[in-house]
N, C-alpha and C. Protein backbone atom coordinates (compact mmCIF):
# COMPACT_ATOMS: atom_id res chain seq x y z
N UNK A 1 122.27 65.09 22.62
CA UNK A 1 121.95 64.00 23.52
C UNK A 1 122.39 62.69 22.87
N UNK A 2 122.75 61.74 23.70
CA UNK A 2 123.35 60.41 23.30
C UNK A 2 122.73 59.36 23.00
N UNK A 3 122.46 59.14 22.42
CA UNK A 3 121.72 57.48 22.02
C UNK A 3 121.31 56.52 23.43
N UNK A 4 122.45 56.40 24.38
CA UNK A 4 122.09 56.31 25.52
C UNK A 4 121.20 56.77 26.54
N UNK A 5 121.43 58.18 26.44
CA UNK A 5 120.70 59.28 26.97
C UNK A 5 119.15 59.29 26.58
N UNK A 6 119.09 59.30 25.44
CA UNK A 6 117.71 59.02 24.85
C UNK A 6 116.72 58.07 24.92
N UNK A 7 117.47 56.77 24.94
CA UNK A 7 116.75 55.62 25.03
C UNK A 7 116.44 55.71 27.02
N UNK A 8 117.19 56.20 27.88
CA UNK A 8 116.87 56.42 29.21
C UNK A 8 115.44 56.86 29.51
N UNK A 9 116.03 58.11 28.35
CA UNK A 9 114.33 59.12 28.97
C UNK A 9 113.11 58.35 28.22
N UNK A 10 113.06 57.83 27.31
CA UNK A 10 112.24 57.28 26.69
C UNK A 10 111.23 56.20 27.96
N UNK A 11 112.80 55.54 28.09
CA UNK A 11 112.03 53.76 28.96
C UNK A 11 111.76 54.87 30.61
N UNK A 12 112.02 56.26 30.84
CA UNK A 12 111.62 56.59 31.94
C UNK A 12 109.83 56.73 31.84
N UNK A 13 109.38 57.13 30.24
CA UNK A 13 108.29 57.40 30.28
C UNK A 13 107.20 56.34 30.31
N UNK A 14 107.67 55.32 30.35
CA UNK A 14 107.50 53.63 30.46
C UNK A 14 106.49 53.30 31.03
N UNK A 15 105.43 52.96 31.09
CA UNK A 15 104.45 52.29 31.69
C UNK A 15 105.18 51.15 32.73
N UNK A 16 104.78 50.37 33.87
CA UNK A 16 105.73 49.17 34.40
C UNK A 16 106.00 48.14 33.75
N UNK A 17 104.64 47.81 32.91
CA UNK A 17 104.77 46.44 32.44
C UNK A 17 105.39 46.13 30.74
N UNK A 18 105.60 47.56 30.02
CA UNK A 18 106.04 47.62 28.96
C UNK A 18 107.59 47.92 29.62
N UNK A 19 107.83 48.33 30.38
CA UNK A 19 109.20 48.27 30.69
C UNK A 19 109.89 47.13 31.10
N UNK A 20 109.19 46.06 31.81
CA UNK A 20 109.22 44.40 31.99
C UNK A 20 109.33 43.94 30.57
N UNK A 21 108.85 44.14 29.64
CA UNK A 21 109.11 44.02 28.34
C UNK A 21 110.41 43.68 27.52
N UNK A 22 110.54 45.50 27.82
CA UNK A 22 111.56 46.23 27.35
C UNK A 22 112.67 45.04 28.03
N UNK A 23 112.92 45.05 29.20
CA UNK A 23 113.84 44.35 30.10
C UNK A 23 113.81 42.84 29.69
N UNK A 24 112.45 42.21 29.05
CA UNK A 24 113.04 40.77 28.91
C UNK A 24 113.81 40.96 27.55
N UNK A 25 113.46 41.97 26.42
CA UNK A 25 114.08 41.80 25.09
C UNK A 25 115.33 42.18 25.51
N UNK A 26 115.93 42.93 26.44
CA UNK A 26 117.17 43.21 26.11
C UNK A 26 118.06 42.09 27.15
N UNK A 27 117.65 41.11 27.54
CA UNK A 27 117.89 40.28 28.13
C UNK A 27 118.64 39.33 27.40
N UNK A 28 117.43 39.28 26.53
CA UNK A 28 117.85 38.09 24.95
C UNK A 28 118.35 38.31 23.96
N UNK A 29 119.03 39.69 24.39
CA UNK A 29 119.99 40.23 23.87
C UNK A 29 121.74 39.76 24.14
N UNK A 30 121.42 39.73 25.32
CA UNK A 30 122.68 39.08 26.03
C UNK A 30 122.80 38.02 25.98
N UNK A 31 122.19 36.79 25.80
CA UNK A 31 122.16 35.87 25.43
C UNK A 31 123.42 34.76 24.27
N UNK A 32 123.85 34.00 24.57
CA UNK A 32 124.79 34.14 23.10
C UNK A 32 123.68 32.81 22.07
N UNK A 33 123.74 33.33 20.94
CA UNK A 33 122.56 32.90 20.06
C UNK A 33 122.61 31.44 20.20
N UNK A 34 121.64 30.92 20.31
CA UNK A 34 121.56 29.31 19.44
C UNK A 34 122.32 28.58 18.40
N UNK A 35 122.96 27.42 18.53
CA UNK A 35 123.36 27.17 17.32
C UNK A 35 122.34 27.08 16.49
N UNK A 36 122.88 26.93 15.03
CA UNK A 36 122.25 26.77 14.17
C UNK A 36 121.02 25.57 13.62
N UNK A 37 121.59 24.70 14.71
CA UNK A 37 121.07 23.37 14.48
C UNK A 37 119.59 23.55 15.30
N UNK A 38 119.86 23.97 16.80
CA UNK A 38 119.08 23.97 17.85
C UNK A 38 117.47 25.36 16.88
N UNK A 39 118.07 26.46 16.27
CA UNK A 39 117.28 26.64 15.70
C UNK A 39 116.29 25.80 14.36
N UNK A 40 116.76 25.53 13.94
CA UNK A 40 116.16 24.30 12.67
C UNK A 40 114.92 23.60 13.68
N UNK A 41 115.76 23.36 14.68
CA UNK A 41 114.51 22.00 15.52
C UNK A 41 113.20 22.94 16.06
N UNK A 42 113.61 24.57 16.33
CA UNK A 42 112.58 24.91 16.64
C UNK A 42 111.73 25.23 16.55
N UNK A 43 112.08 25.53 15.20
CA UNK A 43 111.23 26.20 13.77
C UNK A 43 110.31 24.88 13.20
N UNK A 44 110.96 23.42 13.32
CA UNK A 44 110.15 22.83 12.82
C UNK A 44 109.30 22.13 13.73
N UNK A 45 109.49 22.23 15.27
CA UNK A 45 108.33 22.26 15.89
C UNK A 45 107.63 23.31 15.87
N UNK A 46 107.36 24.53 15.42
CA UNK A 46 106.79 25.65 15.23
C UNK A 46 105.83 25.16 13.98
N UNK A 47 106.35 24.53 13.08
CA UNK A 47 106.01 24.69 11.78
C UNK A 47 104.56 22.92 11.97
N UNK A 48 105.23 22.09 12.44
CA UNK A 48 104.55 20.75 12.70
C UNK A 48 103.31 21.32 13.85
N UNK A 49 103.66 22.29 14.81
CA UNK A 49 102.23 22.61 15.86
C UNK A 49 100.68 23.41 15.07
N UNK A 50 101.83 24.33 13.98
CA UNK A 50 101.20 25.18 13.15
C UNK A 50 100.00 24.28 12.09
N UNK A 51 100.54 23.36 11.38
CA UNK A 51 99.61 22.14 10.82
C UNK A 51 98.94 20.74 11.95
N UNK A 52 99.65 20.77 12.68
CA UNK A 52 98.77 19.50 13.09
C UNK A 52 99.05 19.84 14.69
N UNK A 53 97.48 20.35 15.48
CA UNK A 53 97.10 20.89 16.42
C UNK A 53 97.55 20.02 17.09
N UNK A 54 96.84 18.79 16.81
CA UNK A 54 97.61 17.27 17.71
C UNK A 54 98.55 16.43 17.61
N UNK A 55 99.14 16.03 18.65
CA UNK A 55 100.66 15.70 18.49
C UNK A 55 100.25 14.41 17.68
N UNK A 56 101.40 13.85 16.47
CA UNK A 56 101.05 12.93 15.74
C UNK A 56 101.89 12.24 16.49
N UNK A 57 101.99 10.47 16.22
CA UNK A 57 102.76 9.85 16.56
C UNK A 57 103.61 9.11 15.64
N UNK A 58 104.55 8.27 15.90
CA UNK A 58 105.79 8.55 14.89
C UNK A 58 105.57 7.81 13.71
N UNK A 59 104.63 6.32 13.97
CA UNK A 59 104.10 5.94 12.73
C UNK A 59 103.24 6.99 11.58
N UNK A 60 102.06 8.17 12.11
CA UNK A 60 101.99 8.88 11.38
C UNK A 60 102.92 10.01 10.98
N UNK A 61 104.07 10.48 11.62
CA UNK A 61 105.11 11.33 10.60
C UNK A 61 105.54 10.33 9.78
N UNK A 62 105.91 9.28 10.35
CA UNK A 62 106.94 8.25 9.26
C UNK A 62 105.83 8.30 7.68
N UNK A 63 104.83 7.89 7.96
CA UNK A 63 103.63 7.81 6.41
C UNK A 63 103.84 9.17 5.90
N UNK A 64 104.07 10.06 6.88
CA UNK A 64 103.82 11.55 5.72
C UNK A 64 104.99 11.77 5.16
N UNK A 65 105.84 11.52 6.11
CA UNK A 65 107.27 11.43 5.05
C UNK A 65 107.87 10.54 3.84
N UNK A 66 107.07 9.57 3.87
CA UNK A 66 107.47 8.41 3.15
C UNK A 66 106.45 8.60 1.91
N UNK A 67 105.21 10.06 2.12
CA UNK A 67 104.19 10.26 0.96
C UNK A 67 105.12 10.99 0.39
N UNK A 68 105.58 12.13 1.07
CA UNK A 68 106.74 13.48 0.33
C UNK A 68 107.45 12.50 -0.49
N UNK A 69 108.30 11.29 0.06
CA UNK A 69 109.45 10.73 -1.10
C UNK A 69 108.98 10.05 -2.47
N UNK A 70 107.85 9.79 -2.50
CA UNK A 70 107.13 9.16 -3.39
C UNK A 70 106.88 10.56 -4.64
């Protein structure tokens, strides 16, 4: 059996909504990737939501950055 073949019968045994799943990952598969840049920005809004629940405003990033250079 084919790799193809296999992965068929598999997603046949599929629940609906794990197969909606299945269907968005291979979606974003097709996709052509992000540049490199567009990732950086997303990661570091990932990383800034992750520490500070509330959105800071730019006078407070500017102080935290200007503590790092010190």
């Amino acid at each position: 059996m084919s790799a193809v073949e296999l992965a068929i019968e598999k997603v046949k045994a599929l629940p609906e909504a794990k197969a909606k799943v299945l269907l968005d990952w291979l979606a974003e598969l097709d996709r052509p990737n992000q540049p490199a840049s567009a990732k950086g920005i997303m990661a570091a809004r990932g990383i800034a939501r992750k520490f500070h629940a509330q959105p800071l405003t730019t006078d407070e990033w500017m102080k935290i950055l200007r503590e790092g250079e010190q």
